[in-house]
C-alpha atoms as a PDB file:
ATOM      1  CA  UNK A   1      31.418  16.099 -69.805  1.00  0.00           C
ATOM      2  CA  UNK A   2      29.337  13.429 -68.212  1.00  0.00           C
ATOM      3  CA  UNK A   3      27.147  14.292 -65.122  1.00  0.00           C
ATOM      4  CA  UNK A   4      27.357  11.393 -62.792  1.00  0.00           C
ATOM      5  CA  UNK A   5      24.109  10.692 -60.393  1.00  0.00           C
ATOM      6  CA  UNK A   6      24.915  12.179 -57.134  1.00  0.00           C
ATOM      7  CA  UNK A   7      22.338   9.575 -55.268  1.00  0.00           C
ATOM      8  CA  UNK A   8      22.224   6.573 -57.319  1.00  0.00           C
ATOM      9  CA  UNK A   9      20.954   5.977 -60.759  1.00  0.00           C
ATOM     10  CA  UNK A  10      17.429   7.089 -61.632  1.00  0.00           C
ATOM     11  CA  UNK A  11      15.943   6.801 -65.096  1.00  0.00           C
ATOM     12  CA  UNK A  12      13.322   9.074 -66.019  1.00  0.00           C
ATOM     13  CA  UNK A  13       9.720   8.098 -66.768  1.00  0.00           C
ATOM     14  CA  UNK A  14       7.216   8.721 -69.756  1.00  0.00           C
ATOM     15  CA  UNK A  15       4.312   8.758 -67.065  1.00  0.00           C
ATOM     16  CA  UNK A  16       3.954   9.887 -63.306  1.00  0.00           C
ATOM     17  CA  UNK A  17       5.005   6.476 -62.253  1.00  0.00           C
ATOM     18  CA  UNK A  18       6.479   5.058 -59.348  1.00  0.00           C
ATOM     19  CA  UNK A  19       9.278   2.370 -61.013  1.00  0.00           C
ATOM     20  CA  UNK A  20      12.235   0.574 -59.328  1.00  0.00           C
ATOM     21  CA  UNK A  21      14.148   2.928 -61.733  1.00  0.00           C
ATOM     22  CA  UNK A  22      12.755   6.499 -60.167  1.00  0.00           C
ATOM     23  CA  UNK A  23      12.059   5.906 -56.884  1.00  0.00           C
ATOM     24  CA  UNK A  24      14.425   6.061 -53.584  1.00  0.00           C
ATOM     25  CA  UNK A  25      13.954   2.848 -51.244  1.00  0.00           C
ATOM     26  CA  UNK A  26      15.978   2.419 -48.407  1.00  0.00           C
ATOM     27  CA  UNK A  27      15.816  -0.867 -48.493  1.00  0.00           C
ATOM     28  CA  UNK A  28      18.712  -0.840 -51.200  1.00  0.00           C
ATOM     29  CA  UNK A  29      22.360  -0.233 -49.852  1.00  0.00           C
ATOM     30  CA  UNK A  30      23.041   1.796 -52.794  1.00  0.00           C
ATOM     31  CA  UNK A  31      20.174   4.227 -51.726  1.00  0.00           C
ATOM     32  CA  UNK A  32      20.868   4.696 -47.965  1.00  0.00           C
ATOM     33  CA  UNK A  33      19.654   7.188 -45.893  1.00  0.00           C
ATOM     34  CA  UNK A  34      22.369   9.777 -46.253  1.00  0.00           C
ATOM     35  CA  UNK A  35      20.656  10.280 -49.698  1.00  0.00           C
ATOM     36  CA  UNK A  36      17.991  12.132 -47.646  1.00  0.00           C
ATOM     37  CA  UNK A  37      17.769  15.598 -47.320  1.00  0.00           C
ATOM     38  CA  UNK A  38      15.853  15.945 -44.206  1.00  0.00           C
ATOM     39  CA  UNK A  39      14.565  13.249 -41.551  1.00  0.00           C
ATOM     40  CA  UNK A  40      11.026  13.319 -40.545  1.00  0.00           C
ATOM     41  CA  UNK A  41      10.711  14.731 -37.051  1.00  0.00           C
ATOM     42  CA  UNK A  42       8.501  13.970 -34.614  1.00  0.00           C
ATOM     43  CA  UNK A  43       8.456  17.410 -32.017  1.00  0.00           C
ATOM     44  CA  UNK A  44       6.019  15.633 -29.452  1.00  0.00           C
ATOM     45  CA  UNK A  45       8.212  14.282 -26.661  1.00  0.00           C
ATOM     46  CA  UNK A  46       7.212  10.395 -26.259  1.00  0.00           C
ATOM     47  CA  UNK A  47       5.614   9.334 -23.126  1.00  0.00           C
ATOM     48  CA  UNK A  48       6.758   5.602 -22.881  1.00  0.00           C
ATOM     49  CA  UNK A  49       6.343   4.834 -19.133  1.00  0.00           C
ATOM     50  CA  UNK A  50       2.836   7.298 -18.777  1.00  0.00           C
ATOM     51  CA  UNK A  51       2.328   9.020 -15.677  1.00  0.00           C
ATOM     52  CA  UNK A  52       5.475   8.375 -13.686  1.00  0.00           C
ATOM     53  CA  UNK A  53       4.546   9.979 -10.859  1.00  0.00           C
ATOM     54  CA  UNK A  54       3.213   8.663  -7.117  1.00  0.00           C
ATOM     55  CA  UNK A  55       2.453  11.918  -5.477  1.00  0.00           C
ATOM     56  CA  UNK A  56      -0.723  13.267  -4.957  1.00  0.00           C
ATOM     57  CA  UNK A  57      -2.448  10.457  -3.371  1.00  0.00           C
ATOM     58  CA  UNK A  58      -2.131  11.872   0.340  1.00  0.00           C
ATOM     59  CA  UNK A  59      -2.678  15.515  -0.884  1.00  0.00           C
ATOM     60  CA  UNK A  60      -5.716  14.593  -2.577  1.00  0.00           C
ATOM     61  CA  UNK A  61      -7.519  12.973   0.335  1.00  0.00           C
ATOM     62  CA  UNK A  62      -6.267  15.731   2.774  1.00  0.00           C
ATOM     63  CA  UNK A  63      -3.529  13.893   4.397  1.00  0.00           C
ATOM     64  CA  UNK A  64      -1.278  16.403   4.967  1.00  0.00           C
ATOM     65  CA  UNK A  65      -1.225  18.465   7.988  1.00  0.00           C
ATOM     66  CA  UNK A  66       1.381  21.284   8.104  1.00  0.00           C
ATOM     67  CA  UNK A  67       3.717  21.349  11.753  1.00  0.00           C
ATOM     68  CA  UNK A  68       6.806  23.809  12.868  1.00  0.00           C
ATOM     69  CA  UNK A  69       7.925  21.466  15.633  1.00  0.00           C
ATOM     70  CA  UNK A  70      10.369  18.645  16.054  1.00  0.00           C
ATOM     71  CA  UNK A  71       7.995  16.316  17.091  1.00  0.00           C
ATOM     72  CA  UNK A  72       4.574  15.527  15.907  1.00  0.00           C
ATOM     73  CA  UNK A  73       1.619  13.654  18.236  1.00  0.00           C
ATOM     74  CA  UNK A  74      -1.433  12.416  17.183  1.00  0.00           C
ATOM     75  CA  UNK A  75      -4.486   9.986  18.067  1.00  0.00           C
ATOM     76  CA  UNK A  76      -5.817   7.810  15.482  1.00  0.00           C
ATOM     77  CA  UNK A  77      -9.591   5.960  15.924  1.00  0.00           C
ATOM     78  CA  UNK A  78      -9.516   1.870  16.371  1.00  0.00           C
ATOM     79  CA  UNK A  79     -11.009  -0.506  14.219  1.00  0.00           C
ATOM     80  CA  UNK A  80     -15.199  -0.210  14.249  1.00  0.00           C
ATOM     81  CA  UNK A  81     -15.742  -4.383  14.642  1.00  0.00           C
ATOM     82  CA  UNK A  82     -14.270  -6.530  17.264  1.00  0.00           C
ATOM     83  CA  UNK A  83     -11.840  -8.956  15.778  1.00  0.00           C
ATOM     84  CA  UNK A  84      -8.724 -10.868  17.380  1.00  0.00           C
ATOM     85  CA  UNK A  85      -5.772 -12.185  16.244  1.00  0.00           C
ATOM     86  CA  UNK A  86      -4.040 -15.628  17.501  1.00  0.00           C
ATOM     87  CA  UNK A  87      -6.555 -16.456  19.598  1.00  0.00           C
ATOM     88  CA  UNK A  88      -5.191 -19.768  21.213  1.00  0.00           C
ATOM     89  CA  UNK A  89      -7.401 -22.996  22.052  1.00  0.00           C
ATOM     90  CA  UNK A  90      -7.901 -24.696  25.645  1.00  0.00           C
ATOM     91  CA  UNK A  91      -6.403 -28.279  26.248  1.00  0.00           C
ATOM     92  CA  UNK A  92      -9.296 -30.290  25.148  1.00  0.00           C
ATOM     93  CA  UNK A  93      -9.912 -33.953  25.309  1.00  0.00           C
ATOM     94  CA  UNK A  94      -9.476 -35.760  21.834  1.00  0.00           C
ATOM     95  CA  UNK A  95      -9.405 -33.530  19.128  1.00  0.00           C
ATOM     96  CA  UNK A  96     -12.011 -31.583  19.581  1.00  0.00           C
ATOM     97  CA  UNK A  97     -12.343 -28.170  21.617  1.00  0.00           C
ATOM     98  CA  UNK A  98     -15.022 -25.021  22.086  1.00  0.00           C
ATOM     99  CA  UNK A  99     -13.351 -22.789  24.559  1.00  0.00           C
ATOM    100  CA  UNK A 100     -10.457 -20.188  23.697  1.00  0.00           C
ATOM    101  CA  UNK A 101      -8.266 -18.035  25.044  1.00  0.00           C
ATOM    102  CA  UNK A 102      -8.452 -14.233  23.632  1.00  0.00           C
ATOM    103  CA  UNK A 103      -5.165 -12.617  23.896  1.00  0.00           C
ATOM    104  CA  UNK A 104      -5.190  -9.588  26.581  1.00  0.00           C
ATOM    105  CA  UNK A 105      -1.803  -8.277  26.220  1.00  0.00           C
ATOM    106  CA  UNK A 106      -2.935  -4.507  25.636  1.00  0.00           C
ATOM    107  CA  UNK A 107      -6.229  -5.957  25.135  1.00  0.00           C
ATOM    108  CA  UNK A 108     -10.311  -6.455  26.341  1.00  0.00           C
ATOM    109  CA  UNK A 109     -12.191  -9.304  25.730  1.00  0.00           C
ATOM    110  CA  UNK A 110     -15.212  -7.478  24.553  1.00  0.00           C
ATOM    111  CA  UNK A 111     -16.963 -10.684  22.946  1.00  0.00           C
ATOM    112  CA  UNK A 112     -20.066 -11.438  25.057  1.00  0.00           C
ATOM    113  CA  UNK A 113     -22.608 -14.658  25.150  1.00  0.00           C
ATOM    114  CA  UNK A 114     -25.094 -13.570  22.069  1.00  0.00           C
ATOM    115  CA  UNK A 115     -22.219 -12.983  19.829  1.00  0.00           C
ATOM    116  CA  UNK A 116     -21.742 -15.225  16.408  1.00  0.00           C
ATOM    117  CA  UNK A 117     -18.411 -15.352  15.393  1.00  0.00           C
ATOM    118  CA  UNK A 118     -16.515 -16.944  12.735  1.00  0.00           C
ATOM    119  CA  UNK A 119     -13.605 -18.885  13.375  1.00  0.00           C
ATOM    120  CA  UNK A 120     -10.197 -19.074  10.972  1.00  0.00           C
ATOM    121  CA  UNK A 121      -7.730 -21.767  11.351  1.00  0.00           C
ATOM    122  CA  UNK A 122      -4.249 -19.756  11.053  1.00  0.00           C
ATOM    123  CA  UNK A 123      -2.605 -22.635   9.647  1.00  0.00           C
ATOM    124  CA  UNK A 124      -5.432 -22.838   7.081  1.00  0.00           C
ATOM    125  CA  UNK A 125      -8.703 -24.466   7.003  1.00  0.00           C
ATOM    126  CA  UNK A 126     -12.376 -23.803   6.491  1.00  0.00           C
ATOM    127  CA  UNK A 127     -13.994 -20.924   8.134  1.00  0.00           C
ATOM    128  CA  UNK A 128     -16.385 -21.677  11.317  1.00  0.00           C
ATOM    129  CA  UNK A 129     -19.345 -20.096  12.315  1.00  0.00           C
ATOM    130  CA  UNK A 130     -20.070 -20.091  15.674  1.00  0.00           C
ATOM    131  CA  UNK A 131     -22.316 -19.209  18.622  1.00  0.00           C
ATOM    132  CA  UNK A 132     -21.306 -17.867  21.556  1.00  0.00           C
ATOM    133  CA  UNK A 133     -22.542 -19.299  24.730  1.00  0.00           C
ATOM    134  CA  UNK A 134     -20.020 -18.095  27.511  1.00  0.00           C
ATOM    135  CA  UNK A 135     -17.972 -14.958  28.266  1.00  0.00           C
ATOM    136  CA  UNK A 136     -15.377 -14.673  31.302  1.00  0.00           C
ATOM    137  CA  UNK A 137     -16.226 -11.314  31.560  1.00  0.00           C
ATOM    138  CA  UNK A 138     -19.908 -12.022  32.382  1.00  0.00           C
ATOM    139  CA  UNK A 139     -20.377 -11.861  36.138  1.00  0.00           C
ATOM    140  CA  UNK A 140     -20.539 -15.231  37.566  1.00  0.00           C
ATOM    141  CA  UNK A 141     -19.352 -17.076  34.893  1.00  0.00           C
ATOM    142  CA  UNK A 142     -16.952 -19.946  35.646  1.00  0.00           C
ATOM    143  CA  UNK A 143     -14.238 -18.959  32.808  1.00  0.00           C
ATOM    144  CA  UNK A 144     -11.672 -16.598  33.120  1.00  0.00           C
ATOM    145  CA  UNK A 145     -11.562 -12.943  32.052  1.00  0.00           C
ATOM    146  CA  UNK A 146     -10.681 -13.683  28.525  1.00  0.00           C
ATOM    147  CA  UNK A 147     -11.892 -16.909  27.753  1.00  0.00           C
ATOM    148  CA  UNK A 148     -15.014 -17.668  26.047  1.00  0.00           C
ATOM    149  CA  UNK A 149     -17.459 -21.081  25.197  1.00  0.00           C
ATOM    150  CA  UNK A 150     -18.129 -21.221  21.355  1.00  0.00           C
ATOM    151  CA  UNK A 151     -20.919 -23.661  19.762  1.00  0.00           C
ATOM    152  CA  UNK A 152     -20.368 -23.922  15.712  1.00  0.00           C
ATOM    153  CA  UNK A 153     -23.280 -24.014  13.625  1.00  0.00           C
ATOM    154  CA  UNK A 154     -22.533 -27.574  12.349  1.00  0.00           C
ATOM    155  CA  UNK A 155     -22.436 -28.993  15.841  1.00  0.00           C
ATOM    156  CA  UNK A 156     -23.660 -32.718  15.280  1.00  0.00           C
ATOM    157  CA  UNK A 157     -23.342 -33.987  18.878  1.00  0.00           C
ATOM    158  CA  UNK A 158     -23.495 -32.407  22.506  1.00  0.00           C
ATOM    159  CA  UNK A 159     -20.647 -31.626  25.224  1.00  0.00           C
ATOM    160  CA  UNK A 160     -17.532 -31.442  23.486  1.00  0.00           C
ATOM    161  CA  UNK A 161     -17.044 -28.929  20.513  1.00  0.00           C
ATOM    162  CA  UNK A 162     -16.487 -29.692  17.009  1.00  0.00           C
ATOM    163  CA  UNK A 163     -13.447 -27.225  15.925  1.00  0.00           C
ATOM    164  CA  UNK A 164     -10.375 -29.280  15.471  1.00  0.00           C
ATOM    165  CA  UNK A 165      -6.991 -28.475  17.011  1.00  0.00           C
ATOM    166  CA  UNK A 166      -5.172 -25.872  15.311  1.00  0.00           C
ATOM    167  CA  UNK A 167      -1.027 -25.463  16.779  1.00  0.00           C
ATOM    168  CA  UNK A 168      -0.751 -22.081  14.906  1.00  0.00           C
ATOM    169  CA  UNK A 169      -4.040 -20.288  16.720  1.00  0.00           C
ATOM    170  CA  UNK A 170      -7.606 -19.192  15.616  1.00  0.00           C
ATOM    171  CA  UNK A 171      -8.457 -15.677  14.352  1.00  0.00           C
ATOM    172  CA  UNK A 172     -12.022 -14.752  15.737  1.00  0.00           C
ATOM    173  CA  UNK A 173     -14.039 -12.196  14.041  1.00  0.00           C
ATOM    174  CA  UNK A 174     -17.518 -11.324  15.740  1.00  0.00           C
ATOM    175  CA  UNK A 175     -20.125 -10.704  12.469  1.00  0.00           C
ATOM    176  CA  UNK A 176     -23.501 -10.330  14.500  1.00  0.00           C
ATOM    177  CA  UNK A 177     -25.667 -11.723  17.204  1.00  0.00           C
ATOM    178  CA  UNK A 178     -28.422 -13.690  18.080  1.00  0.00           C
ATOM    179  CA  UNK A 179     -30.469 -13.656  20.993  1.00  0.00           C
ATOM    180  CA  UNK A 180     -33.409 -16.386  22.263  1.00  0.00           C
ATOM    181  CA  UNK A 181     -37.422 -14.501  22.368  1.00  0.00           C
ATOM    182  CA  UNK A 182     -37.454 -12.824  25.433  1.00  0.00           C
ATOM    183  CA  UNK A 183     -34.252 -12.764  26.716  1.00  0.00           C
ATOM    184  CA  UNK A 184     -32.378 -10.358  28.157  1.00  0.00           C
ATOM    185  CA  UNK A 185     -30.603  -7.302  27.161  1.00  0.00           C
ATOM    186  CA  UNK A 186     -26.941  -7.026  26.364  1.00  0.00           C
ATOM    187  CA  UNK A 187     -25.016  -7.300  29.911  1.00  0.00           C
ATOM    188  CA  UNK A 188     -21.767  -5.880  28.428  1.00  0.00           C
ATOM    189  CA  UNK A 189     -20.450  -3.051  26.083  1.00  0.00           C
ATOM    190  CA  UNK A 190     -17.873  -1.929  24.060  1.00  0.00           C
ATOM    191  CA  UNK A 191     -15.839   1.090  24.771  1.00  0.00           C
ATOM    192  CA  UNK A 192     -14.514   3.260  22.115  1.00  0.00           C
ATOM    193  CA  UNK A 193     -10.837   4.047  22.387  1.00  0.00           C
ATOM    194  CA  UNK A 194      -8.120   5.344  20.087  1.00  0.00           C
ATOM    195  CA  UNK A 195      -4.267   5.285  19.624  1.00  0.00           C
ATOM    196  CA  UNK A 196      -1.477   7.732  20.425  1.00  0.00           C
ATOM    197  CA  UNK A 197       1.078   7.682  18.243  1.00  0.00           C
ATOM    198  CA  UNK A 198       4.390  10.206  17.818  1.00  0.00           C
ATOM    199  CA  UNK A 199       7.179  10.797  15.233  1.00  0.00           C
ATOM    200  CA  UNK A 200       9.554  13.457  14.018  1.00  0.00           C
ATOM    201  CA  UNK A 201       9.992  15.224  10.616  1.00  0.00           C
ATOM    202  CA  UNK A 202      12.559  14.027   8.150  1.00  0.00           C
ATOM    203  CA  UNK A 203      14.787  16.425   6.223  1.00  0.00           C
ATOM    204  CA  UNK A 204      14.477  15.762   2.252  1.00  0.00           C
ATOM    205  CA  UNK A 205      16.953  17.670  -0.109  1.00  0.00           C
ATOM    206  CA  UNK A 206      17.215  17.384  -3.672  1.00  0.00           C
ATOM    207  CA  UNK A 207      18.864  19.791  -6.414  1.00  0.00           C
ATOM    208  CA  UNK A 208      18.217  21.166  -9.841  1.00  0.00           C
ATOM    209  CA  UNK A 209      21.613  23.203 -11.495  1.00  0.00           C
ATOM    210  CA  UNK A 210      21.390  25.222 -14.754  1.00  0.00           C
ATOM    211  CA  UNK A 211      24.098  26.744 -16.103  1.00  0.00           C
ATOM    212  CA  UNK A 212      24.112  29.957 -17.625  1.00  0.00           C
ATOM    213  CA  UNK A 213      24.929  28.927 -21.293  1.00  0.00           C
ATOM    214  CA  UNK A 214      21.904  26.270 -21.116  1.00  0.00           C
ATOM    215  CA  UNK A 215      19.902  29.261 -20.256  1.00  0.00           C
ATOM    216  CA  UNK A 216      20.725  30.954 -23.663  1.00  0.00           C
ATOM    217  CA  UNK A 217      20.307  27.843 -25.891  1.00  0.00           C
ATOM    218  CA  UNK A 218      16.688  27.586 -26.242  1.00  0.00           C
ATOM    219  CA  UNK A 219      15.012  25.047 -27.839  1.00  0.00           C
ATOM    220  CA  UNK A 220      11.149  24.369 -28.524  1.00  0.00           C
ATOM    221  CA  UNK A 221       9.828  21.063 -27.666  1.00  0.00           C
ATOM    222  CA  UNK A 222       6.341  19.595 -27.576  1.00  0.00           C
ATOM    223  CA  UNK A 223       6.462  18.527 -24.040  1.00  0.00           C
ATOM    224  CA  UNK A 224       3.849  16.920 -21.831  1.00  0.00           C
ATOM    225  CA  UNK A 225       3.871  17.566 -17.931  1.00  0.00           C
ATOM    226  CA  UNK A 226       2.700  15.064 -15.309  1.00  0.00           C
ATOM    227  CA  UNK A 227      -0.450  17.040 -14.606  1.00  0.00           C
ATOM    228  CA  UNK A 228      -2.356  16.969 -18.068  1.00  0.00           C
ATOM    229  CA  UNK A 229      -1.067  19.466 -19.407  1.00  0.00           C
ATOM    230  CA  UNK A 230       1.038  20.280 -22.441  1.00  0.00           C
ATOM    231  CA  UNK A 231       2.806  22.613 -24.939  1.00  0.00           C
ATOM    232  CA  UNK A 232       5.866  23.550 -26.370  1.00  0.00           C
ATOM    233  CA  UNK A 233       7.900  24.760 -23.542  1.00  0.00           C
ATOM    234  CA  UNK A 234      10.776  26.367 -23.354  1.00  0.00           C
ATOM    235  CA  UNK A 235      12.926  23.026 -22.660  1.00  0.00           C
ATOM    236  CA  UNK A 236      13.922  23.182 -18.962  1.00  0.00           C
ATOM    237  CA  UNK A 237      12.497  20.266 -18.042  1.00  0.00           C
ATOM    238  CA  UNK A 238      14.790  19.094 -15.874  1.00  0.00           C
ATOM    239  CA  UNK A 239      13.635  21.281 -13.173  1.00  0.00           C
ATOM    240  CA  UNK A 240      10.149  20.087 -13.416  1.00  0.00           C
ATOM    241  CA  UNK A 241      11.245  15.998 -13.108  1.00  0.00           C
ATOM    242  CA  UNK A 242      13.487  17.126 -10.147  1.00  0.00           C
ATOM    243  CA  UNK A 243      10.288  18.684  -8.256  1.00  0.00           C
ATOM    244  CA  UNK A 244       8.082  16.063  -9.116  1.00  0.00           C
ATOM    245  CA  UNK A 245      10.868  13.457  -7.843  1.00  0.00           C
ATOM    246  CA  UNK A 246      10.863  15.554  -4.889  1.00  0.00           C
ATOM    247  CA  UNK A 247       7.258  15.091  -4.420  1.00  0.00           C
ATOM    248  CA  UNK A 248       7.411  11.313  -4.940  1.00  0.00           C
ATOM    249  CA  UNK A 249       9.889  11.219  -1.922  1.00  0.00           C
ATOM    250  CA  UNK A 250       7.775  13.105   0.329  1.00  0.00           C
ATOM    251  CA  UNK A 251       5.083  10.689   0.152  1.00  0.00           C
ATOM    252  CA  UNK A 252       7.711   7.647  -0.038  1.00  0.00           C
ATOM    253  CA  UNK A 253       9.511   8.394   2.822  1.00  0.00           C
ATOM    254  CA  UNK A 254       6.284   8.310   5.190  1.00  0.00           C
ATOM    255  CA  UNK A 255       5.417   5.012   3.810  1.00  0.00           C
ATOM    256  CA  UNK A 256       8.789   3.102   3.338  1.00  0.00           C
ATOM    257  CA  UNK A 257      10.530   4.790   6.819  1.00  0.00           C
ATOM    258  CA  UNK A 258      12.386   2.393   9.136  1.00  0.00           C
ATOM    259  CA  UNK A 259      13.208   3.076  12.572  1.00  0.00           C
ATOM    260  CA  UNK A 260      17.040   2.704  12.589  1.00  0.00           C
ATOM    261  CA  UNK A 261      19.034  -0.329  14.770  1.00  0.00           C
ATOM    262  CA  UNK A 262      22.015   2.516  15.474  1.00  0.00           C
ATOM    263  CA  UNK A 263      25.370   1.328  16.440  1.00  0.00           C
ATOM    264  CA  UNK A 264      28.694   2.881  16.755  1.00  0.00           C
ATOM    265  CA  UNK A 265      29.302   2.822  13.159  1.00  0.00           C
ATOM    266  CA  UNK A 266      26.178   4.058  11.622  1.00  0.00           C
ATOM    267  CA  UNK A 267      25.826   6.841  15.030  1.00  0.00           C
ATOM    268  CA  UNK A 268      26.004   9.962  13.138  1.00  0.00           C
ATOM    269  CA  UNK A 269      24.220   8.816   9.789  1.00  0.00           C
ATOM    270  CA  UNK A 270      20.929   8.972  11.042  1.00  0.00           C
ATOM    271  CA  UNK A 271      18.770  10.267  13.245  1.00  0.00           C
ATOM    272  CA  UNK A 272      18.734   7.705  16.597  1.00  0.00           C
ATOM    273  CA  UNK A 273      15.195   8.355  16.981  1.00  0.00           C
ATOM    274  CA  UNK A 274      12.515   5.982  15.935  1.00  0.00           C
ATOM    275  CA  UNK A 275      10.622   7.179  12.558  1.00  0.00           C
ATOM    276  CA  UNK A 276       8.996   4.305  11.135  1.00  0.00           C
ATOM    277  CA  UNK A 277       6.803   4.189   8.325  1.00  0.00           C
ATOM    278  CA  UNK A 278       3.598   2.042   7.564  1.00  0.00           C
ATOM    279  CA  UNK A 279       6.058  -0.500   6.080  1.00  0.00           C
ATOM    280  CA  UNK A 280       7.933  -0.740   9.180  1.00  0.00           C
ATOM    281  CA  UNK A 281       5.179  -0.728  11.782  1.00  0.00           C
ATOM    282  CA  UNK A 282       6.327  -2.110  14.769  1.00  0.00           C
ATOM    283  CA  UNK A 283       4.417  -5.952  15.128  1.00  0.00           C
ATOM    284  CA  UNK A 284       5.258  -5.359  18.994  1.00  0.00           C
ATOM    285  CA  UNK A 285       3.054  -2.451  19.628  1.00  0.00           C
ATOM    286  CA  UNK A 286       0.282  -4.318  17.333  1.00  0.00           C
ATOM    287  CA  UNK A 287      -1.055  -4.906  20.884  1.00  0.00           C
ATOM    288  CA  UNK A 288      -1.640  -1.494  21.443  1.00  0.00           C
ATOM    289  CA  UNK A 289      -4.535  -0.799  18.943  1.00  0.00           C
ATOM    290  CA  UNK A 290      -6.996  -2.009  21.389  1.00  0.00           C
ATOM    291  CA  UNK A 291      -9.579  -4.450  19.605  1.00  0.00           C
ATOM    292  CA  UNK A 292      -7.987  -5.564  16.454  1.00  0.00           C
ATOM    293  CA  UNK A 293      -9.996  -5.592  13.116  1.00  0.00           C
ATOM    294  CA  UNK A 294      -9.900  -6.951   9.596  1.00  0.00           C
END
């Protein structure tokens, strides 16, 4: 009897030959790829989205700082150069003006005559450099504690100054100083201070389940961990993601943490007491920082 072709029709060759007649292509639906005896297998698992971790970051610069109570307090150091935020102009005649109001509200004026400053429109704008010529808190001086007399740079006539209005408020940023041959010393300084802040732990869970009969099924894959390092493991890798996940939340949680609005409904959610993260940093105690910075 007649053998029929199990995979297709091939017609043998006089020479070692690759012919449309002896060789398998898969791009032929008669030839498909159930005519194959084995797949080629790739054993390295694929890392498509690289690293995918975000831990690490606060453990590597020494961040972390173990605690066993329920509440944690700490002092953090200000800002090193004086800088303020919305500082708002004086009525001025025209549209013109050279004295401003620094904004006190938890705050110093620290910026003495000698200073140069540079001065940002909010509302956008070029930049200003100016001089300062006046301090309120200079003894004697006929402005109030925290206003100060700026001359720009670019100052073309005398008397009134040549900063235009801005609604929105100035943001002043003292760079240096400059002070006339044989002049005086400094008459004021700057006191160092810091910031007292306080917060509470947050409880983080997560899980990792194995069942027995997963246990006893083991199979070797090349696998690639998040630290470097690789190999074929024995394939439980599901416990590894879950810690590293658990990682990732530990450093998440500090960052994107909002202090909770509770009411009646939400009551016994979450904790009631405040636990904000850098994310959520209260604008309201931004006064509390003493001298603001860049």
């Amino acid at each position: 009897m007649p053998l029929n072709p199990l995979f297709g029709t091939l017609n043998p060759s006089q020479i070692q030959q690759i012919t449309s007649d002896n060789y398998l292509s898969f791009t032929d639906g008669a030839n498909d790829f159930a005519q194959q005896y084995l797949p080629e297998i790739y054993e390295a698992e694929v890392e498509r989205y690289g690293n995918r971790t975000l831990s690490g970051f606060i453990r590597m610069v020494g961040a972390e700082m173990p605690m066993t109570s329920d509440q944690v307090v700490w002092s953090e150091q200000n800002r090193l150069h004086i800088s303020y935020d919305t500082v708002q102009p004086l009525a001025a005649a025209g549209n013109v003006l050279d004295l401003f109001v620094v904004p006190t509200a938890g705050l110093a004026n620290v910026i003495t005559p000698g200073m140069t400053v540079v001065i940002l429109p909010k509302s956008g704008g070029d930049a200003i450099k100016a001089y300062v010529a006046d301090s309120g808190i200079v003894p004697g001086s006929a402005l109030a504690a925290n206003e100060i007399q700026v001359f720009p740079y670019q100052e073309t006539s005398a008397g009134a100054g040549q900063i235009p209005i801005d609604a929105v408020g100035f943001k002043v940023f003292v760079y240096g100083s400059e002070y006339p041959k044989g002049s005086s010393g400094v008459l004021e300084n700057v006191e160092p201070s810091f910031t007292q802040f306080s917060n509470k732990p947050v409880i983080i869970r997560d899980r990792y389940v194995v069942s027995g009969s997963d246990t006893a099924q083991i199979g070797w894959v090349e696998v690639a961990a998040e630290d470097g390092t690789n190999g074929y493991l024995w394939y439980l890798k599901a416990e590894s993601e879950t810690r590293l996940r658990f990682e990732d939340y530990l450093e998440m949680v500090m960052v994107e943490g909002e202090d909770a609005a509770i009411n009646a409904a939400s009551a016994n959610l979450f904790h009631t007491q405040a636990n904000a993260g850098i994310t959520d940093f209260n604008a309201a105690n931004a006064a509390l920082l003493g001298t603001q910075g860049l």
